[in-house]
Protein backbone atom coordinates (compact mmCIF):
# COMPACT_ATOMS: atom_id res chain seq x y z
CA UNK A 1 44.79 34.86 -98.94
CA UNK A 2 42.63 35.45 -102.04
CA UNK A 3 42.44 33.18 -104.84
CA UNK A 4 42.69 34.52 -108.72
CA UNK A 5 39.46 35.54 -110.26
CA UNK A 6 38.27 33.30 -113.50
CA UNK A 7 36.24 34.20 -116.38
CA UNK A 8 34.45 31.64 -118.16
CA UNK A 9 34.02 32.44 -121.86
CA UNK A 10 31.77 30.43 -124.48
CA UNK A 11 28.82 30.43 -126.59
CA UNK A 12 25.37 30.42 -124.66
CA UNK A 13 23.31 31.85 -127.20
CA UNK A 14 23.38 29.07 -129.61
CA UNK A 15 24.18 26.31 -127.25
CA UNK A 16 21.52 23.97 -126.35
CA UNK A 17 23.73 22.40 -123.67
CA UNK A 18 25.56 25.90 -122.44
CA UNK A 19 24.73 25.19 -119.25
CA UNK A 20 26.37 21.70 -118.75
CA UNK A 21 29.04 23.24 -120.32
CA UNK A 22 30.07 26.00 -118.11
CA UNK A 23 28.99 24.50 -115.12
CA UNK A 24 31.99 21.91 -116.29
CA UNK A 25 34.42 24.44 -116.92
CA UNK A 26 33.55 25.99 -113.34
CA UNK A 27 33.92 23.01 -112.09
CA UNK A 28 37.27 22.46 -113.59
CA UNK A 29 38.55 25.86 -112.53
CA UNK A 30 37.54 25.73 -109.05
CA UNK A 31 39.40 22.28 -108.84
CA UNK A 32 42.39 24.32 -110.09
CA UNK A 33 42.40 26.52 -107.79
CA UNK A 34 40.31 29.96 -108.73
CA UNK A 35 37.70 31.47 -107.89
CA UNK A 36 34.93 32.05 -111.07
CA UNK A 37 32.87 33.66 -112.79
CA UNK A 38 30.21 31.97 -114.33
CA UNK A 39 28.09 34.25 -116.58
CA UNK A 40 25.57 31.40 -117.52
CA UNK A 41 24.51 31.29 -113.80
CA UNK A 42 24.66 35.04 -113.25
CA UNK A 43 22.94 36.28 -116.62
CA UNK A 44 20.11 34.31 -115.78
CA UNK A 45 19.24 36.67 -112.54
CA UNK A 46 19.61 39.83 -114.69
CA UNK A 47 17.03 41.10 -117.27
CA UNK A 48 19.23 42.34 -119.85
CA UNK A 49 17.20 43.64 -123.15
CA UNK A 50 20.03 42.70 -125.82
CA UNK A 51 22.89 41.25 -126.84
CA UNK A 52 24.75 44.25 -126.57
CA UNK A 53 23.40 44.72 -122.87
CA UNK A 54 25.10 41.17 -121.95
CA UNK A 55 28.53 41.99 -123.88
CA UNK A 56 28.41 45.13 -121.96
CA UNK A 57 28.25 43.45 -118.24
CA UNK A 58 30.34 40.11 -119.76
CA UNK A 59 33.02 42.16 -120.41
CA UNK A 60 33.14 44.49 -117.22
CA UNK A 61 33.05 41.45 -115.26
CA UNK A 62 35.66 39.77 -117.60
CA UNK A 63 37.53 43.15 -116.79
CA UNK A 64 37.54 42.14 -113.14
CA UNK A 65 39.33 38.92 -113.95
CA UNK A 66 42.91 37.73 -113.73
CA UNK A 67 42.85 35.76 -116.69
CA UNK A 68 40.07 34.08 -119.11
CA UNK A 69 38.73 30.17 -119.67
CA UNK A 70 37.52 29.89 -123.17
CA UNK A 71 35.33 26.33 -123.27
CA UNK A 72 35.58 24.68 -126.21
CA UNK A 73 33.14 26.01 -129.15
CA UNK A 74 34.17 29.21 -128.04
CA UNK A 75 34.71 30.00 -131.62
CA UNK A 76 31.18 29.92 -132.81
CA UNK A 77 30.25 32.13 -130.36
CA UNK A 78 30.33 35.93 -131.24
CA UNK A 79 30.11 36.83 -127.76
CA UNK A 80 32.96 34.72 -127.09
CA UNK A 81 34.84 35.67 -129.73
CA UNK A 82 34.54 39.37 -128.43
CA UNK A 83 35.23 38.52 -125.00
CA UNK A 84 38.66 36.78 -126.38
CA UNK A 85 39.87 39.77 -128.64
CA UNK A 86 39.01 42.19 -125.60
CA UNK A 87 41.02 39.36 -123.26
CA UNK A 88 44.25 40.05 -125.63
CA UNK A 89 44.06 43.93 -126.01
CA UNK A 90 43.76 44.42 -122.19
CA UNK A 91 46.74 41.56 -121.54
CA UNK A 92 44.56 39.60 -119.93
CA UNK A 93 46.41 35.66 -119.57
CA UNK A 94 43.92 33.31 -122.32
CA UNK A 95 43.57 29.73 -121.26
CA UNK A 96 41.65 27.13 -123.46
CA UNK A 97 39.63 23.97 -121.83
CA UNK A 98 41.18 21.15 -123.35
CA UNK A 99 39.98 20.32 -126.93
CA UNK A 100 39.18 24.12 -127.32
CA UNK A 101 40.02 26.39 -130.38
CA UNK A 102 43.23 28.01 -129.81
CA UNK A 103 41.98 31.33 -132.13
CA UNK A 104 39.58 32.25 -134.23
């Protein structure tokens, strides 16, 4: 039986400590019970040129997902907040770590 697919959304640009941060929220996630996608380990293995590049691949891999796992800070993030706005129009489910922004 397959588990539900996670996407983990948050800022990584402008986050010193991004990567303590999702690795927490994967953490948290796989506890729960899904499997997860973790772009701040897999963007580090592909040589994207820009910021468009990433959204482009963060959001057909956030596509893939069941539902979405915005860490907190999201909101700073303009990635993130792409990735949640694209999360709403294609009805996929939004859940927020605890102490995370509800909306921008």
């Amino acid at each position: 039986m397959s588990r539900d697919l996670i996407y983990l959304s948050g800022g990584i640009s402008k986050n010193p400590h991004y990567k303590r941060d999702f690795a927490r929220g994967e953490r948290k996630m796989r506890s729960a019970g899904f499997d997860v996608i973790n772009p701040a380990k897999i963007i580090a293995t592909v040589p994207l040129r820009s910021h468009e590049d990433y959204m482009d691949v963060s959001l057909a891999w956030l596509d893939k997902a069941q539902a979405v796992y915005m860490l907190c800070g999201w909101s700073t993030s303009e990635g993130a907040q792409i990735e949640h706005r694209h999360a709403q129009v294609k009805g996929i489910p939004v859940f927020y770590e605890d102490g995370a922004e509800r909306e921008r």
